[in-house]
C-alpha atoms as a PDB file:
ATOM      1  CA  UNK A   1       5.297   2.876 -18.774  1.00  0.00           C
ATOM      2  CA  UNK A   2       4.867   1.476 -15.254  1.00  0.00           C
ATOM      3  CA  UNK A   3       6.075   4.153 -13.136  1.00  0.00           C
ATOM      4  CA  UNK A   4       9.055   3.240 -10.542  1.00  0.00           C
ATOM      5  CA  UNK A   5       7.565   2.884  -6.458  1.00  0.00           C
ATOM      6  CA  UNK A   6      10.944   4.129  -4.614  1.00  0.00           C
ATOM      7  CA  UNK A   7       9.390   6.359  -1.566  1.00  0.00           C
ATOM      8  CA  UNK A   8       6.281   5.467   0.534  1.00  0.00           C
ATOM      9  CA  UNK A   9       4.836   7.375   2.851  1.00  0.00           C
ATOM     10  CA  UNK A  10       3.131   4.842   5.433  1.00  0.00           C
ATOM     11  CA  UNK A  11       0.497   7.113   7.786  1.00  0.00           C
ATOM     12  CA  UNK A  12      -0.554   5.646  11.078  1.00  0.00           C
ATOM     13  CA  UNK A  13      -2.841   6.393  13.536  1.00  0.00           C
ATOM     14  CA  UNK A  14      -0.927   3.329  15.711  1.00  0.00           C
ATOM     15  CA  UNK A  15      -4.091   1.685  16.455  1.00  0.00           C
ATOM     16  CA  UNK A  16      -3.923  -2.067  17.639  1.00  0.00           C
ATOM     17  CA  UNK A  17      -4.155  -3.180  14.633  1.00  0.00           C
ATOM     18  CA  UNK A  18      -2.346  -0.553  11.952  1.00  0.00           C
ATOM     19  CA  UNK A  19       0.063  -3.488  11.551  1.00  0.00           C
ATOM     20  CA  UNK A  20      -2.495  -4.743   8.990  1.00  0.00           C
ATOM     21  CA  UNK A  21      -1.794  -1.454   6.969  1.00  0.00           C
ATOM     22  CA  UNK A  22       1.964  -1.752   7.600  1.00  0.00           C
ATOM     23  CA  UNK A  23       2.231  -5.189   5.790  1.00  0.00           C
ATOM     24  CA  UNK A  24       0.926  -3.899   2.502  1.00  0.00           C
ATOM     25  CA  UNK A  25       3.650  -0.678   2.890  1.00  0.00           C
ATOM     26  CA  UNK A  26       6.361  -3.428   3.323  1.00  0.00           C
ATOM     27  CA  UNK A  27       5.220  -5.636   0.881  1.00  0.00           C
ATOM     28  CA  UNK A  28       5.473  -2.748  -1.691  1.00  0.00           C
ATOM     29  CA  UNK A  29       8.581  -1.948  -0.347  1.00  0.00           C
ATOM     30  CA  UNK A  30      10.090  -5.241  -0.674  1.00  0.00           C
ATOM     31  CA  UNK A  31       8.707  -5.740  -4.706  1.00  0.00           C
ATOM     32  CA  UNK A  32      10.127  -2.323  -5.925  1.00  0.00           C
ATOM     33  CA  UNK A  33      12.872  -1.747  -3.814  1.00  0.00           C
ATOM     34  CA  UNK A  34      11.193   0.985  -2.605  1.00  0.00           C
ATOM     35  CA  UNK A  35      12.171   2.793   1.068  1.00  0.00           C
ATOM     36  CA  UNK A  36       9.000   3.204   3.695  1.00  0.00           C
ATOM     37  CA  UNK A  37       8.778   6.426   5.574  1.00  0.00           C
ATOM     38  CA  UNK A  38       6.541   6.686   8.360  1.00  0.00           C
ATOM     39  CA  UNK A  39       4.165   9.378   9.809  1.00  0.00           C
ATOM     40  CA  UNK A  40       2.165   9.616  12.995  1.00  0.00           C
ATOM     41  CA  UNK A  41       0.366  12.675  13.211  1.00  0.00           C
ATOM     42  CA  UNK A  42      -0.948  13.949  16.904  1.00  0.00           C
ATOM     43  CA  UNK A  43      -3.856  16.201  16.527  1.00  0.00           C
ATOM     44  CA  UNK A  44      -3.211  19.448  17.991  1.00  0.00           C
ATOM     45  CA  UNK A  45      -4.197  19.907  21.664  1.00  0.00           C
ATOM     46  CA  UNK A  46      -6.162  23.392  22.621  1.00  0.00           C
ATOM     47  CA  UNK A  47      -3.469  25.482  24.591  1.00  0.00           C
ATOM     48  CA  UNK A  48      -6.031  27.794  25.776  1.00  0.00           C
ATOM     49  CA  UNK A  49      -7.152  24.956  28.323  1.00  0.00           C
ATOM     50  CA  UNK A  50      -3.661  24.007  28.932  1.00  0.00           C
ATOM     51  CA  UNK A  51      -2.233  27.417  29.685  1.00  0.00           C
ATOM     52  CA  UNK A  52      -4.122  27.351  32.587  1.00  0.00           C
ATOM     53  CA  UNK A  53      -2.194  24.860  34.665  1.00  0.00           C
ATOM     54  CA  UNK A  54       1.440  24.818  32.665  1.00  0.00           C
ATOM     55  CA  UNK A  55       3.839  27.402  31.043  1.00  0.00           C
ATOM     56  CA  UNK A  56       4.100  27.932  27.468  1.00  0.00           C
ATOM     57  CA  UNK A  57       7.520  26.258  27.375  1.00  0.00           C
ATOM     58  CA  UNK A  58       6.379  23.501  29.719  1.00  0.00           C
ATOM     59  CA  UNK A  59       3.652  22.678  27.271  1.00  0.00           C
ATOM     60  CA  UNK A  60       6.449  22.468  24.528  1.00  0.00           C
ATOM     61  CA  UNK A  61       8.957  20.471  26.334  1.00  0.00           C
ATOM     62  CA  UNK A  62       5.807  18.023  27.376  1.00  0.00           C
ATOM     63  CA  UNK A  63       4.842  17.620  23.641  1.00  0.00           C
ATOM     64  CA  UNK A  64       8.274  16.917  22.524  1.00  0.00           C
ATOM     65  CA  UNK A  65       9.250  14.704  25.165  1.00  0.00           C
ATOM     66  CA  UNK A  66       5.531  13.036  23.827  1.00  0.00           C
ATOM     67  CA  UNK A  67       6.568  13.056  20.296  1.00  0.00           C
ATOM     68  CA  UNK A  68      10.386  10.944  21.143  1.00  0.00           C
ATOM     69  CA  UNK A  69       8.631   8.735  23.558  1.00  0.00           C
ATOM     70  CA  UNK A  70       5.810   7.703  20.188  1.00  0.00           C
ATOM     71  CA  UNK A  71       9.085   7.071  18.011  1.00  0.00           C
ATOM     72  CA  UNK A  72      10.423   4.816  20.319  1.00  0.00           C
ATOM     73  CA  UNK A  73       7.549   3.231  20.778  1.00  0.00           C
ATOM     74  CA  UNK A  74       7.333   2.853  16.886  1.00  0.00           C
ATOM     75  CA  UNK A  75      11.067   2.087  16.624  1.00  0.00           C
ATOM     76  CA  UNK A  76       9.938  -1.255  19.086  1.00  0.00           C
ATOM     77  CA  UNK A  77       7.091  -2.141  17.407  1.00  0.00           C
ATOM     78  CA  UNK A  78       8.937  -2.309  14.085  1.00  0.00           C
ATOM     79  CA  UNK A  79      11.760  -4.739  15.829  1.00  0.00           C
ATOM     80  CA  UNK A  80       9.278  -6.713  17.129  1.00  0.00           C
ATOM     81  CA  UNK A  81       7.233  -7.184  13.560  1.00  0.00           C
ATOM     82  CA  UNK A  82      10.210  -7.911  11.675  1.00  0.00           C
ATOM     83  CA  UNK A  83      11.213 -10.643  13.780  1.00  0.00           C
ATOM     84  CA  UNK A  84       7.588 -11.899  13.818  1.00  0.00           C
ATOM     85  CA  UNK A  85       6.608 -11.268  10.522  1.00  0.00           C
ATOM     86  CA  UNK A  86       9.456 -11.209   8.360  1.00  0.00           C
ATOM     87  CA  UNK A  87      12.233 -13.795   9.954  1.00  0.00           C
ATOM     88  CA  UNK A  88      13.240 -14.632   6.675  1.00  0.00           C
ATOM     89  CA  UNK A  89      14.398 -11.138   5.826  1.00  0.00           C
ATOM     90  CA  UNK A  90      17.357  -9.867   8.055  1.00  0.00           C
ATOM     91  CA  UNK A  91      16.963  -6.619   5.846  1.00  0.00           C
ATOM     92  CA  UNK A  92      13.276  -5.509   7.038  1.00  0.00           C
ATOM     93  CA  UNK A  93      14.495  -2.435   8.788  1.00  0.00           C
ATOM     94  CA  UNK A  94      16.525  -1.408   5.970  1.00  0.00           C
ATOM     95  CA  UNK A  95      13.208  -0.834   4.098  1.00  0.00           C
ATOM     96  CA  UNK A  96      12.775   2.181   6.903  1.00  0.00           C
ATOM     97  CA  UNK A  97      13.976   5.326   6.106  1.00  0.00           C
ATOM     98  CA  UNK A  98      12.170   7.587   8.175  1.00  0.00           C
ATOM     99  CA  UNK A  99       9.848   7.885  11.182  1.00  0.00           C
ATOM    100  CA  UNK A 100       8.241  10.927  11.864  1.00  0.00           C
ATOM    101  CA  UNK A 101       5.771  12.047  14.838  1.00  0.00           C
ATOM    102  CA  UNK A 102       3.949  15.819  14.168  1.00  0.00           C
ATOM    103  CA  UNK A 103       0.966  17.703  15.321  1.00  0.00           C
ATOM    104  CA  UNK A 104      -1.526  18.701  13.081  1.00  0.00           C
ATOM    105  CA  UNK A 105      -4.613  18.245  10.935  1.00  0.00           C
ATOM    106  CA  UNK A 106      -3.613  14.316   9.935  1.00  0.00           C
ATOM    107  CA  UNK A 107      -4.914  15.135   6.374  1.00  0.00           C
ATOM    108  CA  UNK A 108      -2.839  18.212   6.149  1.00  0.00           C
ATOM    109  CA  UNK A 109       0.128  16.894   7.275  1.00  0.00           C
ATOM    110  CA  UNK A 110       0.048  13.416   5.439  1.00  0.00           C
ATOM    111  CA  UNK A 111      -0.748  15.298   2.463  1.00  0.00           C
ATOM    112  CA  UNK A 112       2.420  17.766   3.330  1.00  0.00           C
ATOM    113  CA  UNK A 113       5.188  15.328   4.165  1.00  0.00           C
ATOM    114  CA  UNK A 114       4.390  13.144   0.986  1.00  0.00           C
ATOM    115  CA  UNK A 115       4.884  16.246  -1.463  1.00  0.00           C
ATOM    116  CA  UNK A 116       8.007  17.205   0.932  1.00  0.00           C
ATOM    117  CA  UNK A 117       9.140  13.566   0.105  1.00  0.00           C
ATOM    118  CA  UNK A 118       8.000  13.713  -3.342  1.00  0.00           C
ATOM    119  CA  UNK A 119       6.473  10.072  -2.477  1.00  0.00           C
ATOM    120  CA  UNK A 120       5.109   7.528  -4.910  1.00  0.00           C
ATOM    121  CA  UNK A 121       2.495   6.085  -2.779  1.00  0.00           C
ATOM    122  CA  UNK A 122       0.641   6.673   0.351  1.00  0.00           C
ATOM    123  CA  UNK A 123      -0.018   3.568   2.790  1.00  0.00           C
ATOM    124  CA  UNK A 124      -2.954   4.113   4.996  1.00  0.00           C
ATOM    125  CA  UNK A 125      -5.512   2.589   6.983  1.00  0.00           C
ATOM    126  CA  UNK A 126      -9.202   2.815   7.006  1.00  0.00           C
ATOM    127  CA  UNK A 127     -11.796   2.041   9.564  1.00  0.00           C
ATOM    128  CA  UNK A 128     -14.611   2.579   9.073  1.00  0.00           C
ATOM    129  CA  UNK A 129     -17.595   0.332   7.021  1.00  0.00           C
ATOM    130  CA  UNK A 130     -20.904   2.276   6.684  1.00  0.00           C
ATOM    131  CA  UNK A 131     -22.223   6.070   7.724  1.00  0.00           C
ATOM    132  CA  UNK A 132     -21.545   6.036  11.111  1.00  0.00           C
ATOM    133  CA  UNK A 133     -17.502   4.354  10.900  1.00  0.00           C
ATOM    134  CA  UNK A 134     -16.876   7.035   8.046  1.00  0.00           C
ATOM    135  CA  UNK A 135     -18.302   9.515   9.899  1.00  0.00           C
ATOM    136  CA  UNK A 136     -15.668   9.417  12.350  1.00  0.00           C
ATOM    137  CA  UNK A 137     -12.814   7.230  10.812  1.00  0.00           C
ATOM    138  CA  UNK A 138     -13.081   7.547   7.234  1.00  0.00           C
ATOM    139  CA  UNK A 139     -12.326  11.326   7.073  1.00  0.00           C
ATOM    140  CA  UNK A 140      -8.693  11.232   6.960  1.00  0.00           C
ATOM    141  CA  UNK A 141      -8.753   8.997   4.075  1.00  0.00           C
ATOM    142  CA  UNK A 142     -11.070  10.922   2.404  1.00  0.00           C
ATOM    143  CA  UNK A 143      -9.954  14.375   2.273  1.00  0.00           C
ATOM    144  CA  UNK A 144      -6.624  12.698   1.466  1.00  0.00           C
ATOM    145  CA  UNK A 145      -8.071  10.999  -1.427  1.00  0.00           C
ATOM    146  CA  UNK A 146      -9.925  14.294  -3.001  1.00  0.00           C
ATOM    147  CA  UNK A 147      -6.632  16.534  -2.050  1.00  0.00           C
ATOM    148  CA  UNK A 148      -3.854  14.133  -3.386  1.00  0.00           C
ATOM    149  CA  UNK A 149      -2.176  13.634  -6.925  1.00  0.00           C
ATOM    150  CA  UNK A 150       0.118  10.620  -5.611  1.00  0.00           C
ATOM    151  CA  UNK A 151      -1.601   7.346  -5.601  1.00  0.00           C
ATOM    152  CA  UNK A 152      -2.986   6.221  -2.713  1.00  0.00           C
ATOM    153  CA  UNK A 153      -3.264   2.551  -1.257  1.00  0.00           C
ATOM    154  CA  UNK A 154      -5.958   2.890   1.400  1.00  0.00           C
ATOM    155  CA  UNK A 155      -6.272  -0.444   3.272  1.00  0.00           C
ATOM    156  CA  UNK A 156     -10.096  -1.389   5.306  1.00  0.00           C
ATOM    157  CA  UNK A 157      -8.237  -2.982   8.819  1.00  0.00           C
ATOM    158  CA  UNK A 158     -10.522  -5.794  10.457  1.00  0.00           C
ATOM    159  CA  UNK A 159     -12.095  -5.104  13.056  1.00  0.00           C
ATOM    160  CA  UNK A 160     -11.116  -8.215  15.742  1.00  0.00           C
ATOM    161  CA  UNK A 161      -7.951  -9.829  14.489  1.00  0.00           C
ATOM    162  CA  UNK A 162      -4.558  -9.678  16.478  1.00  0.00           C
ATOM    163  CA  UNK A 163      -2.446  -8.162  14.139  1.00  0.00           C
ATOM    164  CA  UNK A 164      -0.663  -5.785  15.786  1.00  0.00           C
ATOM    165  CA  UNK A 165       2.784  -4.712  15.422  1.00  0.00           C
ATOM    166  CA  UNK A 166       3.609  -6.045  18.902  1.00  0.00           C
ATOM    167  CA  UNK A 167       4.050  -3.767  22.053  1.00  0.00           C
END
């Protein structure tokens, strides 16, 4: 039995080009009638440093105010690739259900919110090509892929194309 794609959880790190990722989440979106949920994940900032020159609740309201001004900037991007990319759909935001902007390990919390959303798939970019690229880029993936039960669609982005969402 083929088993039914309805939630996918598409991670970004919003690079320049994550857009390339972003197709292949829509394009499974659009052939199973499946609903995209997104996730940006900030890695956590040391406080220590911080509490030096702000107050604790100054550091929150920063981050938050950080975290609303990423989902708009997500929310435009999105407008801007659907009338781009997909002019022939008027539905392509429908597809969205969810866009979410946390701090965290990104492993951790990619792996968290897809069991929270009982996903189907996980969309995600890769990097890196060789030692040195998966030293540094490749490790999300990676732990994802050892950690993870849900089937993952890990997608290499080129290096110099202009495929970006739009800005």
């Amino acid at each position: 039995m083929i088993p039914k794609i309805k939630k996918i959880l598409y991670a970004t790190d919003l690079s320049e080009n994550s857009a390339y990722a972003f197709r292949y989440a829509v394009s499974s979106a659009q052939q199973h009638g499946a609903k995209i949920h997104i996730l940006h994940v900030l890695e956590e900032i040391k406080t220590s440093l911080l509490w030096a020159y702000f107050e604790m609740d100054k550091l929150q309201e920063i981050r938050e105010k950080g975290k609303e001004e990423i989902k708009d900037r997500i929310q435009k991007r999105l407008e801007i690739f659907c009338q781009r990319e997909l002019m022939d759909d008027p539905k392509c935001l429908d597809l969205l259900a969810s866009t979410e902007v946390t701090e965290g390990d990104p492993a951790a919390e990619i792996l968290r919110k897809a069991n929270e959303l009982e996903a189907d798939l996980v969309v995600m970019g890769t990097h890196g090509k060789g030692l040195l690229a998966h030293a540094f880029l490749g490790s999300v993936a990676e732990k994802i892929l050892h950690r993870t039960k849900i089937p993952v669609l890990t997608i290499p982005i080129p290096k110099e194309t202009d495929i970006r969402l739009g800005d």
